[in-house]
PDB file of N, CA and C in Angstrom:
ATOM      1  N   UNK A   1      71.047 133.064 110.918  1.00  0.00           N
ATOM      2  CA  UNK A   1      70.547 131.743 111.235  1.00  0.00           C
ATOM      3  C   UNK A   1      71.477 130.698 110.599  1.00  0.00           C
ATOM      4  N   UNK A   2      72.378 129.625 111.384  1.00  0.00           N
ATOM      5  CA  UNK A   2      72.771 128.241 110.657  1.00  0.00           C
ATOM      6  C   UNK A   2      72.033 127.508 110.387  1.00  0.00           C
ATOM      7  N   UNK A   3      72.760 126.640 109.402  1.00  0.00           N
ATOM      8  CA  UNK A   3      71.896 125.846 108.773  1.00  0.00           C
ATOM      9  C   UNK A   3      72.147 123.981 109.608  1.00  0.00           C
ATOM     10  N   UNK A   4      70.569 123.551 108.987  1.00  0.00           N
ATOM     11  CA  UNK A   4      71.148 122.356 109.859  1.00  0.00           C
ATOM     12  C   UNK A   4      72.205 121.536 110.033  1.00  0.00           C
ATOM     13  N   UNK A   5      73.267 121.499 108.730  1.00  0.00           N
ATOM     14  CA  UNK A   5      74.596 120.826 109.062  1.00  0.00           C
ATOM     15  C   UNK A   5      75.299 121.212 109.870  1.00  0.00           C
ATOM     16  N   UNK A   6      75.813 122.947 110.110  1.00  0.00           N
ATOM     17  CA  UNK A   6      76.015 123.289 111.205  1.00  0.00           C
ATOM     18  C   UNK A   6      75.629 122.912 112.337  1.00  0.00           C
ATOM     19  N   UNK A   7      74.689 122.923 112.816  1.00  0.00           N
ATOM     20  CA  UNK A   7      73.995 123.418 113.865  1.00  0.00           C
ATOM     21  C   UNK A   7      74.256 121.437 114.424  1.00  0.00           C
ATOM     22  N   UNK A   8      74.125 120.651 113.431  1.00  0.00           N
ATOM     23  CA  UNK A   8      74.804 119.026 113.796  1.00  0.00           C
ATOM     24  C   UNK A   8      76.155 119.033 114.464  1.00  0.00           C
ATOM     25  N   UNK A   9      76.832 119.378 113.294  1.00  0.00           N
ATOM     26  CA  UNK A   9      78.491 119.660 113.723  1.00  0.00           C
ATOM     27  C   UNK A   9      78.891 120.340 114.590  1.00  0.00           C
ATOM     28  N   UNK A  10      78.069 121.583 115.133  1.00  0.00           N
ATOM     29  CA  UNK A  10      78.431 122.361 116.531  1.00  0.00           C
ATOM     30  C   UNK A  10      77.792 121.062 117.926  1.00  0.00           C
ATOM     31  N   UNK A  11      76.540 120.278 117.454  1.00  0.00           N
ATOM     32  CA  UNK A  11      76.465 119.998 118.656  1.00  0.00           C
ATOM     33  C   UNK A  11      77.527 118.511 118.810  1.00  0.00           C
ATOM     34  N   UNK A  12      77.793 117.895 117.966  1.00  0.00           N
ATOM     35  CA  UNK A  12      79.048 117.002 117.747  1.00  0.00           C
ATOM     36  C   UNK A  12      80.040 117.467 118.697  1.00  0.00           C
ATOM     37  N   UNK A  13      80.510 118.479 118.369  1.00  0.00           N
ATOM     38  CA  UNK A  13      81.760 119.306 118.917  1.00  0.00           C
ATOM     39  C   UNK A  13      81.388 119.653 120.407  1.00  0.00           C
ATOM     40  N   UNK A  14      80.497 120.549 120.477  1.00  0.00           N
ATOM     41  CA  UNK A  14      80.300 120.184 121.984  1.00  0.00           C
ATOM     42  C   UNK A  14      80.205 118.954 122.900  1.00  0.00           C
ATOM     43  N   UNK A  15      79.449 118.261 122.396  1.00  0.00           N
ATOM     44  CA  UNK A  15      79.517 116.550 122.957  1.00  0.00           C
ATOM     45  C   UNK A  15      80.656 115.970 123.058  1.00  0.00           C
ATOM     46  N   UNK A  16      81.387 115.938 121.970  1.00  0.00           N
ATOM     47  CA  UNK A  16      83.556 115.664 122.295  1.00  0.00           C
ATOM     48  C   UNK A  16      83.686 116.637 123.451  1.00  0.00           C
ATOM     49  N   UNK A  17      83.541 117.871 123.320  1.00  0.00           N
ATOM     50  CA  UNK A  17      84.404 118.740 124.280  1.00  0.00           C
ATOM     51  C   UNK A  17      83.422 118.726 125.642  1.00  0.00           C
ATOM     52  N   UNK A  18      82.509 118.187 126.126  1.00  0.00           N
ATOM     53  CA  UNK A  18      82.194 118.019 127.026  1.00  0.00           C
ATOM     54  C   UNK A  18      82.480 116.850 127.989  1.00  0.00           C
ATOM     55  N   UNK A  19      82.702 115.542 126.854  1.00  0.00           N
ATOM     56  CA  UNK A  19      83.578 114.646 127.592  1.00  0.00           C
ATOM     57  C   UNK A  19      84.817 114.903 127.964  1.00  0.00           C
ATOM     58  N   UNK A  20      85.416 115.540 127.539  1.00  0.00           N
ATOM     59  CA  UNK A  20      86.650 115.735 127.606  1.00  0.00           C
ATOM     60  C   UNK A  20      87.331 117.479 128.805  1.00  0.00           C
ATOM     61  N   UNK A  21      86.490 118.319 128.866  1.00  0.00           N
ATOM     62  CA  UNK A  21      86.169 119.592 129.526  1.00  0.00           C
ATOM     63  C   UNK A  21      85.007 120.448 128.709  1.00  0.00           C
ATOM     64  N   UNK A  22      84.461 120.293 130.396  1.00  0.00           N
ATOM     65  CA  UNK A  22      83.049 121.100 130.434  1.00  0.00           C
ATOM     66  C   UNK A  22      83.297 122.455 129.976  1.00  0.00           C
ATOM     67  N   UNK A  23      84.636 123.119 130.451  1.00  0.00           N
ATOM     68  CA  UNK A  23      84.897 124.462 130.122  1.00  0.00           C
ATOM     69  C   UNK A  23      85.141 124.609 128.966  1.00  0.00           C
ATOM     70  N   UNK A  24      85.996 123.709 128.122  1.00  0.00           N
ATOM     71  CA  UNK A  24      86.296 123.920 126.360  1.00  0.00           C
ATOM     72  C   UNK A  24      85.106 123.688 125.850  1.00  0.00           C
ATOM     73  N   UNK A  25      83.888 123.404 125.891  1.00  0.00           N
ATOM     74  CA  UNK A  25      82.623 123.252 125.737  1.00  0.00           C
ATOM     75  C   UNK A  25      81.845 124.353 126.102  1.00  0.00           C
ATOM     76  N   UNK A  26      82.513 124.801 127.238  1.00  0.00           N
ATOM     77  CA  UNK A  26      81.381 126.389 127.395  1.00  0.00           C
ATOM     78  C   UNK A  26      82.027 127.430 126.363  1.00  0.00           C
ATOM     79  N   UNK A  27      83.291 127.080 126.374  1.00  0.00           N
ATOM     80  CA  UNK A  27      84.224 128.349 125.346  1.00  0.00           C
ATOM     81  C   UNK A  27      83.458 127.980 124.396  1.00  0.00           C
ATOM     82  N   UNK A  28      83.543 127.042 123.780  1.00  0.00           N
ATOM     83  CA  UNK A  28      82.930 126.623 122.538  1.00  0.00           C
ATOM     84  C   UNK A  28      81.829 127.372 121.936  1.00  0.00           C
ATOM     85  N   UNK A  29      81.066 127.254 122.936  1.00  0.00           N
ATOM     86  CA  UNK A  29      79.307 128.180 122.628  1.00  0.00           C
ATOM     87  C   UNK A  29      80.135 129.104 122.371  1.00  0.00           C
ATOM     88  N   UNK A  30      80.145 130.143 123.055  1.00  0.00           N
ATOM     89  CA  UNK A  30      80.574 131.037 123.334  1.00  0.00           C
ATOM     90  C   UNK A  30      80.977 131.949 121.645  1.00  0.00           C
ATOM     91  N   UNK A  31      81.882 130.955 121.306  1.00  0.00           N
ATOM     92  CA  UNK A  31      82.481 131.105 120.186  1.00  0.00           C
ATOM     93  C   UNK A  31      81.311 130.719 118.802  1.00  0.00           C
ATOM     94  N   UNK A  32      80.589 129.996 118.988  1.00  0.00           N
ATOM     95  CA  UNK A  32      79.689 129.784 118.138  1.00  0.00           C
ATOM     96  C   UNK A  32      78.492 130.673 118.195  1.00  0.00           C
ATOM     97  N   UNK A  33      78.385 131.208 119.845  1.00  0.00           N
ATOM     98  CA  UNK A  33      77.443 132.467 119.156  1.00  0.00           C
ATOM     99  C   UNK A  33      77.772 133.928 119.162  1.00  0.00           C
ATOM    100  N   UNK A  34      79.251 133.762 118.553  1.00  0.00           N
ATOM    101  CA  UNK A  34      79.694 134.934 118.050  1.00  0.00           C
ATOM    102  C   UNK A  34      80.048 134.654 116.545  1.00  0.00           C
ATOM    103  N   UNK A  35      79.530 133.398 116.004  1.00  0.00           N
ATOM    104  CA  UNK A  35      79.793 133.639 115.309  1.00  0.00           C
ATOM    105  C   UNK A  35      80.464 132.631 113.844  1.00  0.00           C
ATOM    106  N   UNK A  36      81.349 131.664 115.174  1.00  0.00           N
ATOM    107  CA  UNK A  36      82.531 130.763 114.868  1.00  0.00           C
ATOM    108  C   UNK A  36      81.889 130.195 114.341  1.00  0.00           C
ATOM    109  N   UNK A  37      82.122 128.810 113.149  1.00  0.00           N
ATOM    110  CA  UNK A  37      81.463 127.708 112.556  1.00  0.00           C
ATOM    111  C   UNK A  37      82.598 126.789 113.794  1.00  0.00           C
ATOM    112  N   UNK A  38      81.616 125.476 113.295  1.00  0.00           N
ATOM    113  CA  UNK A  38      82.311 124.543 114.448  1.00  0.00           C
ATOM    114  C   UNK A  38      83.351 123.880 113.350  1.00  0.00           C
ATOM    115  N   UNK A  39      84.051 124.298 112.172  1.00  0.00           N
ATOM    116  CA  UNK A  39      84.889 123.701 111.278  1.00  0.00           C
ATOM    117  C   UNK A  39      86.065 124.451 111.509  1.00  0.00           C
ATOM    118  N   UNK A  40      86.043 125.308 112.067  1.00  0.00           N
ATOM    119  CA  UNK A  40      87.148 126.691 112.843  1.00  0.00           C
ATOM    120  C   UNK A  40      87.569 126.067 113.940  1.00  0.00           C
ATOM    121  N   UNK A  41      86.307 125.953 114.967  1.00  0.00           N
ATOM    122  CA  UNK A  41      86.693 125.709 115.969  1.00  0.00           C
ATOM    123  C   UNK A  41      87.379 124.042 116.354  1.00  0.00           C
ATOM    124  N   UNK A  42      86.813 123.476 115.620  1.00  0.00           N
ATOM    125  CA  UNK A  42      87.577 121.734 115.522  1.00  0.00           C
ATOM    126  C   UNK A  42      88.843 122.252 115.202  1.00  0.00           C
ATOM    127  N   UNK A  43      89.497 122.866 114.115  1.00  0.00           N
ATOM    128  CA  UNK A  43      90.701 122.906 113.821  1.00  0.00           C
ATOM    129  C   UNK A  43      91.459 123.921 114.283  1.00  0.00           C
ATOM    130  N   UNK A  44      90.671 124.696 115.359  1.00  0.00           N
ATOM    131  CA  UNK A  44      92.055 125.028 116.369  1.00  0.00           C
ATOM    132  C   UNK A  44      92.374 124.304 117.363  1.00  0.00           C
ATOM    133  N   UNK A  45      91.187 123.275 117.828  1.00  0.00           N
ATOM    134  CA  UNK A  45      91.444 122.666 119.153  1.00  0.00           C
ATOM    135  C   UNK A  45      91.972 121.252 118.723  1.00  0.00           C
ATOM    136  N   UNK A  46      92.321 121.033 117.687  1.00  0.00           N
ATOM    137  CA  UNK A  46      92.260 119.413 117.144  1.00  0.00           C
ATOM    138  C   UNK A  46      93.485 118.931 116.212  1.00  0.00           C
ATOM    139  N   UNK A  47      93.605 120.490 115.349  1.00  0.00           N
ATOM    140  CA  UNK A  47      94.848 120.143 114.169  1.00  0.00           C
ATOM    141  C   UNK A  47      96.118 119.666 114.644  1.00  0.00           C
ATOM    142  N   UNK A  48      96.604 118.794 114.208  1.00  0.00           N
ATOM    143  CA  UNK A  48      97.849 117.871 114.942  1.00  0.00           C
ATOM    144  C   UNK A  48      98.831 118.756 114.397  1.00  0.00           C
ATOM    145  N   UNK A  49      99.593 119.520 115.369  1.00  0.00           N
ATOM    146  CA  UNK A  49     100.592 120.343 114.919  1.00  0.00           C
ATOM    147  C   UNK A  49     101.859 119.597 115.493  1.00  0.00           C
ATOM    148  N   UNK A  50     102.842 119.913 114.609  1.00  0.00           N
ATOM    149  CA  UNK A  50     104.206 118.991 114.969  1.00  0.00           C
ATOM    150  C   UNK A  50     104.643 118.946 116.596  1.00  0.00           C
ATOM    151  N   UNK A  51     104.143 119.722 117.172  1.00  0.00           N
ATOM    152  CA  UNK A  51     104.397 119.577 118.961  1.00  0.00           C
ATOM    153  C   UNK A  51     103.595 119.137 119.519  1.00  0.00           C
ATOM    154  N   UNK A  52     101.875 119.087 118.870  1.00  0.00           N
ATOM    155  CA  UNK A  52     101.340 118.255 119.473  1.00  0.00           C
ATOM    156  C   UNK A  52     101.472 116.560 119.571  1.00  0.00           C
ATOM    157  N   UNK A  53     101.665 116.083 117.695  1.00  0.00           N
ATOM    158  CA  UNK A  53     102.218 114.794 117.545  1.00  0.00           C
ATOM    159  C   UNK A  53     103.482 114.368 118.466  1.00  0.00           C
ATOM    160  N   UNK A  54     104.262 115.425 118.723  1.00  0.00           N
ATOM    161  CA  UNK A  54     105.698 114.995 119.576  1.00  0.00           C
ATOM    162  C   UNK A  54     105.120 114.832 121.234  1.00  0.00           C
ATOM    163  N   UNK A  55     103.954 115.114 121.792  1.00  0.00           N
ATOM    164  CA  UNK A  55     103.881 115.521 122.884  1.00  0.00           C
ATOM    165  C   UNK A  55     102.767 113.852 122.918  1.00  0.00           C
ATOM    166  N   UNK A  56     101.960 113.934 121.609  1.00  0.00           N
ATOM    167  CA  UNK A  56     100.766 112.171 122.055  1.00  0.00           C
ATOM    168  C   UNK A  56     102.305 111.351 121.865  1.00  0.00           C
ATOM    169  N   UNK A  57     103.349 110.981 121.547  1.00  0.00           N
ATOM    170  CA  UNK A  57     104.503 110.108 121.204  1.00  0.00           C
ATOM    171  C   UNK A  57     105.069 109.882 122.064  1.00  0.00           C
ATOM    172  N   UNK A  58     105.055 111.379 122.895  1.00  0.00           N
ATOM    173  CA  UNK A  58     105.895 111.470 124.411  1.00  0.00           C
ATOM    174  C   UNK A  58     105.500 110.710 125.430  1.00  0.00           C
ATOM    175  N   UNK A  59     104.115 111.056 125.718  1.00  0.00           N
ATOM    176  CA  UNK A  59     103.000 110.446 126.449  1.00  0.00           C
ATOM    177  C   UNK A  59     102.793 109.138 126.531  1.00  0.00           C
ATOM    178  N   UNK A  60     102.889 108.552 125.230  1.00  0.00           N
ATOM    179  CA  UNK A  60     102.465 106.995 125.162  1.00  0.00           C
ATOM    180  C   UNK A  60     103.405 106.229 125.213  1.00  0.00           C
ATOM    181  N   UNK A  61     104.883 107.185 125.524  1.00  0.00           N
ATOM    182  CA  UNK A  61     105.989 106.390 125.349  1.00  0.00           C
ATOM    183  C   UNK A  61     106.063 106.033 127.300  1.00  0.00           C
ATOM    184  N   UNK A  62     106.092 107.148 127.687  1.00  0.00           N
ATOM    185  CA  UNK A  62     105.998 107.419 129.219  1.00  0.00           C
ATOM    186  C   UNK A  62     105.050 106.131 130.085  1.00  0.00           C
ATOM    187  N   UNK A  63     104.091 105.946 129.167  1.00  0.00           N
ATOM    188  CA  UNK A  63     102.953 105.270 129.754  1.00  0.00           C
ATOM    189  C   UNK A  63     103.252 104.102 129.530  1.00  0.00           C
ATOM    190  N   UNK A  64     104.165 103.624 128.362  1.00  0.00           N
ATOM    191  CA  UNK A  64     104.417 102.291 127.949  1.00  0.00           C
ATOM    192  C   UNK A  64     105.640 101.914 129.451  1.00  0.00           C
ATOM    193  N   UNK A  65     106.054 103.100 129.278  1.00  0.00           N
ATOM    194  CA  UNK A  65     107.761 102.853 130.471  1.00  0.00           C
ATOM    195  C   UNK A  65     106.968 102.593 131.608  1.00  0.00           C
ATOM    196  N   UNK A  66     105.606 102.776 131.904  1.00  0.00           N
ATOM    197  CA  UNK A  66     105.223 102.553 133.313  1.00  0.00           C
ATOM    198  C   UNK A  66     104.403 101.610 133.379  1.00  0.00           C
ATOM    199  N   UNK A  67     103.940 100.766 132.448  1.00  0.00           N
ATOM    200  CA  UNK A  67     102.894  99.953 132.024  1.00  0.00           C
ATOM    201  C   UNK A  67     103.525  98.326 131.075  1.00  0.00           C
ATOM    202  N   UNK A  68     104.748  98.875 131.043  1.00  0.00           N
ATOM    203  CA  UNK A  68     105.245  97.741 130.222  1.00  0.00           C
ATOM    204  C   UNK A  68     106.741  96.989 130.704  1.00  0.00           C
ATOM    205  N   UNK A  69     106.939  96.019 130.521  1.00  0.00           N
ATOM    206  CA  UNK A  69     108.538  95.573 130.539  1.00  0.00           C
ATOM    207  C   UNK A  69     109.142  95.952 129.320  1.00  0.00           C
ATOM    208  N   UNK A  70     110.427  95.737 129.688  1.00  0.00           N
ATOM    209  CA  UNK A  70     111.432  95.504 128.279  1.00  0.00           C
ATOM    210  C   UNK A  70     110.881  94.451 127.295  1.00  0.00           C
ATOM    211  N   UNK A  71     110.151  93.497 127.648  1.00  0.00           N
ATOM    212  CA  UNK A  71     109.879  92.061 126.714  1.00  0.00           C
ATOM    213  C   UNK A  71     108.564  92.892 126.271  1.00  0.00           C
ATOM    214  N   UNK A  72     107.912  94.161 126.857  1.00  0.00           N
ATOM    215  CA  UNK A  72     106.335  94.070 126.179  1.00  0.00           C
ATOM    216  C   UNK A  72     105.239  93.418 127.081  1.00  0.00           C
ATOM    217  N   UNK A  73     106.017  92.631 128.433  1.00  0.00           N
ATOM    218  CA  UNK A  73     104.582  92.319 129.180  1.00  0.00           C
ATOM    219  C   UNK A  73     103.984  93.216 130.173  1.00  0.00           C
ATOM    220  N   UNK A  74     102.812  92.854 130.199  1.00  0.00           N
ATOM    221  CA  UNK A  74     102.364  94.156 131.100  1.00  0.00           C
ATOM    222  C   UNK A  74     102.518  93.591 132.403  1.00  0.00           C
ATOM    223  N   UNK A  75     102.937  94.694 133.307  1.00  0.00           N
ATOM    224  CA  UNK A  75     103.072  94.910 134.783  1.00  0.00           C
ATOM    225  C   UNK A  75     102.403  95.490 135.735  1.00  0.00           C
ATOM    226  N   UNK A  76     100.909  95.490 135.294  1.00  0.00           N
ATOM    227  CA  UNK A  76     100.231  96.571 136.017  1.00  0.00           C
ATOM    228  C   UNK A  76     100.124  95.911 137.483  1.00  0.00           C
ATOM    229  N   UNK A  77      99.654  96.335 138.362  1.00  0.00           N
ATOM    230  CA  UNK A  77      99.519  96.533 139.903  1.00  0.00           C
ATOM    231  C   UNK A  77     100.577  95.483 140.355  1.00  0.00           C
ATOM    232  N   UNK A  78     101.844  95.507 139.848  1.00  0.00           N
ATOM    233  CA  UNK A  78     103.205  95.382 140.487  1.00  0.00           C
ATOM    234  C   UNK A  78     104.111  96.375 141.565  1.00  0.00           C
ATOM    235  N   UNK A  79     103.204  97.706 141.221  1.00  0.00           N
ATOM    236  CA  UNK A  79     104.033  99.088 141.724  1.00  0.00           C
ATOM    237  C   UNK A  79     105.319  99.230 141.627  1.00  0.00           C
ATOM    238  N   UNK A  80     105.460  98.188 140.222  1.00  0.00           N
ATOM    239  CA  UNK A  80     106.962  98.771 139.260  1.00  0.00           C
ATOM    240  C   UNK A  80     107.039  99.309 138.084  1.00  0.00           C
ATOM    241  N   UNK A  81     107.801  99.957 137.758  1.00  0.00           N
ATOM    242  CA  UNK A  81     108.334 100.000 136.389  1.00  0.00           C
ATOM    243  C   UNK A  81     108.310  99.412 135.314  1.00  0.00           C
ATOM    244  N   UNK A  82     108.427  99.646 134.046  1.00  0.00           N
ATOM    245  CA  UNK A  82     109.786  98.982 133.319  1.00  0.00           C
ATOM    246  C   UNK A  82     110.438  98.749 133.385  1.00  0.00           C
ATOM    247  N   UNK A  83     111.023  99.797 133.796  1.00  0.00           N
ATOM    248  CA  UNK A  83     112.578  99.248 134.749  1.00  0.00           C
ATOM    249  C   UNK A  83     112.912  99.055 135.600  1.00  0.00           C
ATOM    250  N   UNK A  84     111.876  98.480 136.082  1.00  0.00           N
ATOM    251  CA  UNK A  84     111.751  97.642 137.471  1.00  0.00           C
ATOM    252  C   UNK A  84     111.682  98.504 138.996  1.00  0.00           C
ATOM    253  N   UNK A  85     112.006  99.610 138.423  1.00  0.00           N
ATOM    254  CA  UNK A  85     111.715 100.931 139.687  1.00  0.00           C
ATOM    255  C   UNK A  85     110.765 100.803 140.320  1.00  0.00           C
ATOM    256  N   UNK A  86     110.127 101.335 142.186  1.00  0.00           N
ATOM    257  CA  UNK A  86     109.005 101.198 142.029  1.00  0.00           C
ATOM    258  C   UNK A  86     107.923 102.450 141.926  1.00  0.00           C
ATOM    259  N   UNK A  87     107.163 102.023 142.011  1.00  0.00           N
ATOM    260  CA  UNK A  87     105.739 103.594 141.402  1.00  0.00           C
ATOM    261  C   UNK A  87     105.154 103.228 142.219  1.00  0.00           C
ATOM    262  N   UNK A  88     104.465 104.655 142.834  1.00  0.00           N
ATOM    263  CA  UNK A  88     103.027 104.444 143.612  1.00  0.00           C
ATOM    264  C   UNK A  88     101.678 104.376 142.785  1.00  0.00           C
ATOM    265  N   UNK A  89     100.952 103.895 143.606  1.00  0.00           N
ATOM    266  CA  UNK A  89      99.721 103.516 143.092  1.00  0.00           C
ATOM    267  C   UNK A  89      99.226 104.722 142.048  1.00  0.00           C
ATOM    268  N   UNK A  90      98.909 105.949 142.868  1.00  0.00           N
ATOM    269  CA  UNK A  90      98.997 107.322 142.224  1.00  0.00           C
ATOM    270  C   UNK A  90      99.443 107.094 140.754  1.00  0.00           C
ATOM    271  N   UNK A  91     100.835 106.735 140.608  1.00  0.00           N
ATOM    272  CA  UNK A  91     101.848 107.440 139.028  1.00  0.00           C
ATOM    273  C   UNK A  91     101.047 106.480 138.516  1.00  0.00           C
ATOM    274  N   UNK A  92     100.607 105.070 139.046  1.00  0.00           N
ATOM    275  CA  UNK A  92     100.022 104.309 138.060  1.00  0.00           C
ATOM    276  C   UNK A  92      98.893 104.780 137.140  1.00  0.00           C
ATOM    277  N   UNK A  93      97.887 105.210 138.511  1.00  0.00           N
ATOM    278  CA  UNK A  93      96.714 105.348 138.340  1.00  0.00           C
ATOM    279  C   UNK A  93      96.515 106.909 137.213  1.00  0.00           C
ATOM    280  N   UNK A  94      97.814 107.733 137.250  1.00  0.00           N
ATOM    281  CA  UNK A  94      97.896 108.596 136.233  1.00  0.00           C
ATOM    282  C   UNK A  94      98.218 108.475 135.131  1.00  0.00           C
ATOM    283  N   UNK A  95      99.176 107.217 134.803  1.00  0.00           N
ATOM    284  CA  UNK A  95      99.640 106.693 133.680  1.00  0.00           C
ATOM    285  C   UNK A  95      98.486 106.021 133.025  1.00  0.00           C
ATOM    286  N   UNK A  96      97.361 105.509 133.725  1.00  0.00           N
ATOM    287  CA  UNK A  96      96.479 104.916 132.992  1.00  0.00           C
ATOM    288  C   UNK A  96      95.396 106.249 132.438  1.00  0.00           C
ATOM    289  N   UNK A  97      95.569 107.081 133.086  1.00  0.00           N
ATOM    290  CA  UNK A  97      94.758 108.740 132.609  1.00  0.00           C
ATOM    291  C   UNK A  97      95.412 109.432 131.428  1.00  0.00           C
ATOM    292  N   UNK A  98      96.662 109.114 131.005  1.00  0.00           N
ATOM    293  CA  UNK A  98      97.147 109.193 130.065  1.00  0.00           C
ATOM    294  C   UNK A  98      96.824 108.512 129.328  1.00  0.00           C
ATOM    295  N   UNK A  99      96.934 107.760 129.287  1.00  0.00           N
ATOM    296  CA  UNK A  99      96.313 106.528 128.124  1.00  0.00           C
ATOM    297  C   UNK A  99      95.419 106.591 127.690  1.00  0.00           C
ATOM    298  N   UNK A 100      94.213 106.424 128.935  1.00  0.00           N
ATOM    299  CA  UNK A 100      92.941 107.058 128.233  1.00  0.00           C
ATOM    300  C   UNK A 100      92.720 108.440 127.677  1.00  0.00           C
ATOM    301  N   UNK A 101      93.322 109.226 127.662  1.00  0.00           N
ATOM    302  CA  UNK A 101      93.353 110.341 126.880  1.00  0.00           C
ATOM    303  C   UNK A 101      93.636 110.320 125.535  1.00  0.00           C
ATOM    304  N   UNK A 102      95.201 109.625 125.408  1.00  0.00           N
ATOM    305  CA  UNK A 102      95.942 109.270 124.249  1.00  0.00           C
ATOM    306  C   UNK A 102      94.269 108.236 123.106  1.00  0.00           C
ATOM    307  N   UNK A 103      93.854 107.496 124.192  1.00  0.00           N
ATOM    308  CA  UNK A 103      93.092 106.915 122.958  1.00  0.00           C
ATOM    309  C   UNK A 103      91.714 107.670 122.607  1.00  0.00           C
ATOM    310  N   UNK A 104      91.540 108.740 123.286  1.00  0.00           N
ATOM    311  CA  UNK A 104      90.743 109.584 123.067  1.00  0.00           C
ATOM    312  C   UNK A 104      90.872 110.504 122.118  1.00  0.00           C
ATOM    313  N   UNK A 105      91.752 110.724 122.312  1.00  0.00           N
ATOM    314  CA  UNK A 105      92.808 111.653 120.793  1.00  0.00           C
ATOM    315  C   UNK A 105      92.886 110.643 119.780  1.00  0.00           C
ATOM    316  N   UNK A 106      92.894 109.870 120.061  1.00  0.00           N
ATOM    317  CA  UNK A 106      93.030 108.582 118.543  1.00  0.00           C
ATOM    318  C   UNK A 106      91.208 108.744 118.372  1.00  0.00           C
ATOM    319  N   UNK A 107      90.278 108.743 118.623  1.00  0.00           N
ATOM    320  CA  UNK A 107      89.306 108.710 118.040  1.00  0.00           C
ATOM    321  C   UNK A 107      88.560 109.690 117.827  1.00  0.00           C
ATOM    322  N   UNK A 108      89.214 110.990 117.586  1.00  0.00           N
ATOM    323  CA  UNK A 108      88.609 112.071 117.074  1.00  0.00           C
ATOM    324  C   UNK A 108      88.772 112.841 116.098  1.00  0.00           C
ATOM    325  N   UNK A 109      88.099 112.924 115.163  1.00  0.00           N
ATOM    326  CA  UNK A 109      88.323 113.046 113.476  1.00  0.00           C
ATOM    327  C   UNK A 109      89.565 114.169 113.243  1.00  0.00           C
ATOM    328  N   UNK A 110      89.647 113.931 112.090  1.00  0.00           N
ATOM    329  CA  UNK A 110      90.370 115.001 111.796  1.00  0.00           C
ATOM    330  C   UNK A 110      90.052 116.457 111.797  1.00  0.00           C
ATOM    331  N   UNK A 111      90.990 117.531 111.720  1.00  0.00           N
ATOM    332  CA  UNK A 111      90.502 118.737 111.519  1.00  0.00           C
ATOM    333  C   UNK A 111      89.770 118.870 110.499  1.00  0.00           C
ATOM    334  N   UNK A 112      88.415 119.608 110.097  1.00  0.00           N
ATOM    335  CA  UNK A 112      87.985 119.680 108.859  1.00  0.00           C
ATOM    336  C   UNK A 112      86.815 118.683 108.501  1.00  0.00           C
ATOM    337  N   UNK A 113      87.267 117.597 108.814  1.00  0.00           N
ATOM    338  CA  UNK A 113      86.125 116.334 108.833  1.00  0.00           C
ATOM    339  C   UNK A 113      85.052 116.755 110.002  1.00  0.00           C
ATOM    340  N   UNK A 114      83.622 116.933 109.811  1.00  0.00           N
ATOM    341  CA  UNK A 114      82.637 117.299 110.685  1.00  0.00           C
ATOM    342  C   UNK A 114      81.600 115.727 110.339  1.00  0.00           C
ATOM    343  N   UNK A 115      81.491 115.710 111.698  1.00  0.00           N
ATOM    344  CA  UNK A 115      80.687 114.345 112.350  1.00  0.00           C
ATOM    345  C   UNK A 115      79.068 114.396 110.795  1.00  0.00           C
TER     346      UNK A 115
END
C-alpha cells in the first residue's frame, strides 16, 4: 500500500503526462502498479540531460528563426521568415507547437521535486 504523498505525486504526474500524451500517462500507471514511485518515474521522463538541453535550445532557436526578424520583431502571419524566406501556413502553425511545448517544458519541476 502507498502512502498518501505518493499516491499525490503519482496523480500530479499523471495529470502533466496526460496533457502532454495520453500514452506516457498510460505507461505511467502501468509502471506505478508495478511498482515504480512517481520520483523514478519524473526523473526518467524529465531529467534535463545534456542532449535534451541542446535539443529545447535547438527548438527555440528554430522557432525564433520562424517567428522573429533580425531586429527581434515579430512576423507572425507574414508567411515569412527571418530571413525573409517564405513559410506556409503549416511550418508556422508548427513553429508555434513548438513553442508551446518549449514553454511547457519550462514549467515542469525539476527531477526529484514532487508537486
Amino acid at each position: 500500500m502507498i502512502d498518501h504523498f505518493e499516491q499525490g505525486a503519482q496523480q500530479n504526474l499523471i495529470d502533466e503526462l496526460e496533457a502532454v500524451s495520453p500514452s506516457l500517462a498510460t505507461w505511467a500507471w502501468a509502471e506505478f502498479d508495478a511498482g515504480v514511485s512517481a520520483t523514478s518515474i519524473r526523473r526518467l521522463l524529465f531529467d534535463a540531460s545534456a542532449d535534451a538541453t541542446r535539443l529545447q535550445s535547438t527548438a527555440a532557436d528554430l522557432v525564433a528563426a520562424v517567428q522573429f526578424d533580425d531586429t527581434g520583431a515579430m512576423i507572425a502571419g507574414q508567411l515569412r521568415g527571418g530571413n525573409g524566406g517564405l513559410l506556409s501556413r503549416e511550418t508556422l502553425h508548427k513553429a508555434g507547437l513548438v513553442q508551446l511545448t518549449l514553454n511547457d517544458i519550462k514549467k515542469l519541476p525539476p527531477a526529484g521535486k514532487e508537486g
